[in-house]
Protein backbone atom coordinates (compact mmCIF):
# COMPACT_ATOMS: atom_id res chain seq x y z
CA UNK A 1 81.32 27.42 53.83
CA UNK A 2 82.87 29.57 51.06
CA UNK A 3 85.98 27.88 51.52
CA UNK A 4 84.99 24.61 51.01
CA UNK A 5 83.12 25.43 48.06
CA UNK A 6 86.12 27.23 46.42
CA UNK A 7 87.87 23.40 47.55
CA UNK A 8 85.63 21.63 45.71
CA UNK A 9 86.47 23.22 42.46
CA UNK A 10 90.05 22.75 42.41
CA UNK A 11 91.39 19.19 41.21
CA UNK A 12 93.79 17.39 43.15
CA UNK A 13 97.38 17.21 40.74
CA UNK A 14 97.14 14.15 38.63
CA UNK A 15 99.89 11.86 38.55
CA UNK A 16 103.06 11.71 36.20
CA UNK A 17 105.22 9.33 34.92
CA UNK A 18 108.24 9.32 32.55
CA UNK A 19 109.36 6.79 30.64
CA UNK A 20 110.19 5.09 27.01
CA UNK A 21 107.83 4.28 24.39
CA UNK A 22 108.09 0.41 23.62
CA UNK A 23 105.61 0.07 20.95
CA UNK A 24 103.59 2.24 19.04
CA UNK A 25 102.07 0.06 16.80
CA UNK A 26 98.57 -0.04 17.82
CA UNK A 27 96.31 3.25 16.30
CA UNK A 28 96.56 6.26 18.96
CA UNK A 29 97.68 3.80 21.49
CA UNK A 30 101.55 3.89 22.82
CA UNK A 31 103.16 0.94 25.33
CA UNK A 32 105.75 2.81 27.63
CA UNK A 33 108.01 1.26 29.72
CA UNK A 34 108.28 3.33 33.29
CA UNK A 35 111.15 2.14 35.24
CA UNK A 36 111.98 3.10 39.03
CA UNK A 37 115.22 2.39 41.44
CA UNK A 38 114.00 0.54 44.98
CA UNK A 39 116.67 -0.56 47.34
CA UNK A 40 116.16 -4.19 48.48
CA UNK A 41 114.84 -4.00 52.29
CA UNK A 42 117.26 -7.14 53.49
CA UNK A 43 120.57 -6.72 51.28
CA UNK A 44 120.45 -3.16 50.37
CA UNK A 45 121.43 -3.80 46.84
CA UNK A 46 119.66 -1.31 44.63
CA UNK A 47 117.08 -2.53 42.02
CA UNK A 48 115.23 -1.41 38.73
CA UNK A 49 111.70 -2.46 38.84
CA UNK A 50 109.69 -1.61 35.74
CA UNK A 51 106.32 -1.17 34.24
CA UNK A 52 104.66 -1.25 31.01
CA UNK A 53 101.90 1.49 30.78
CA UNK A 54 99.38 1.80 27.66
CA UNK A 55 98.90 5.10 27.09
CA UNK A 56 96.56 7.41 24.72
CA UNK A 57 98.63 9.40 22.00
CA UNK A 58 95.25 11.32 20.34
CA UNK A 59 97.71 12.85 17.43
CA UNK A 60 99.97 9.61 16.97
CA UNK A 61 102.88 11.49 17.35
CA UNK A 62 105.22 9.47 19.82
CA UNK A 63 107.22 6.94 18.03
CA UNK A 64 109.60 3.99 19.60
CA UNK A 65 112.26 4.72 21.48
CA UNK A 66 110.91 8.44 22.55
CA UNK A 67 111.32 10.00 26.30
CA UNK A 68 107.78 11.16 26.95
CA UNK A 69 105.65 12.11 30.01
CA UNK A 70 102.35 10.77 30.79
CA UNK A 71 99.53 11.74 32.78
CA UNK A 72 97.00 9.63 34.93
CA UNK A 73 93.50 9.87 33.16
CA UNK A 74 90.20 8.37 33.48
CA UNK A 75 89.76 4.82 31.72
CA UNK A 76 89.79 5.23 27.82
CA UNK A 77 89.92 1.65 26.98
CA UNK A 78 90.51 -1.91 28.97
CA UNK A 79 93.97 -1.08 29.74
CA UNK A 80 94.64 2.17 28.72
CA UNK A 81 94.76 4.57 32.32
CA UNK A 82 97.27 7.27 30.73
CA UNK A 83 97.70 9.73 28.16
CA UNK A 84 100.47 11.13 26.46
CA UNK A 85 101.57 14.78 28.10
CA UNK A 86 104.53 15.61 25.80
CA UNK A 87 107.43 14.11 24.48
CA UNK A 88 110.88 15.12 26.62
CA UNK A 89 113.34 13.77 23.82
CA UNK A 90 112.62 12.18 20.56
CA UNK A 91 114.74 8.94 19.56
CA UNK A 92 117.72 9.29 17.07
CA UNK A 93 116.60 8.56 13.81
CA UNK A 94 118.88 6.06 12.24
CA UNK A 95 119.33 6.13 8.69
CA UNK A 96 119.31 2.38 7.71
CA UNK A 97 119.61 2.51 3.73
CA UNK A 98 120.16 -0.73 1.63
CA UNK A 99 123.57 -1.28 1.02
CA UNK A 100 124.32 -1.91 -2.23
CA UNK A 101 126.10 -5.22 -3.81
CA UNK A 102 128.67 -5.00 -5.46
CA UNK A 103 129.61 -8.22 -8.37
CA UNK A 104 133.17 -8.72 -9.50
CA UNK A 105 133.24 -9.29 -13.07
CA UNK A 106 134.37 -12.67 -13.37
């Protein structure tokens, strides 16, 4: 009886996903894209199959483009089912600066 009490307790391991933020428009709310390699069952060709998951970023800190890790949850919203574990690799930042025109004197 002991045992299955001490059972009980412990959680089952919640499952993972990795993939790239989409979108992170939306207030403490991130779209990730998860994408996974199946092999066709007839022609054997190999295929990416992916999935957009919303996911809850509570400190807003996972911008597009980002490698992050998320974690099954219980519901927080309508769609969102995940949250936001960390972030594996953040994008490159580019540097986009206007260029400046130059006029010819005419």
């Amino acid at each position: 009886m002991a045992d299955q009490a001490q059972g009980a307790n412990q959680e089952k391991p919640r499952s993972t996903e990795m993939g790239i933020v989409i979108s992170d428009k939306r207030d403490k709310t991130i779209t990730v894209e998860v994408r996974r390699l199946l092999k066709h069952a007839k022609y054997g060709k190999y295929l990416y199959k992916s999935t957009k998951l919303h996911a809850h970023d509570e400190k807003d800190e996972a911008r597009t483009g980002d490698r992050v890790l998320l974690e099954a949850t219980r519901p927080v919203s309508k769609q969102k089912r995940w949250r936001l574990l960390k972030i594996l690799e953040k994008a490159p930042e580019l540097d986009i600066a206007p260029e400046k025109s130059e006029t010819k004197p005419s």
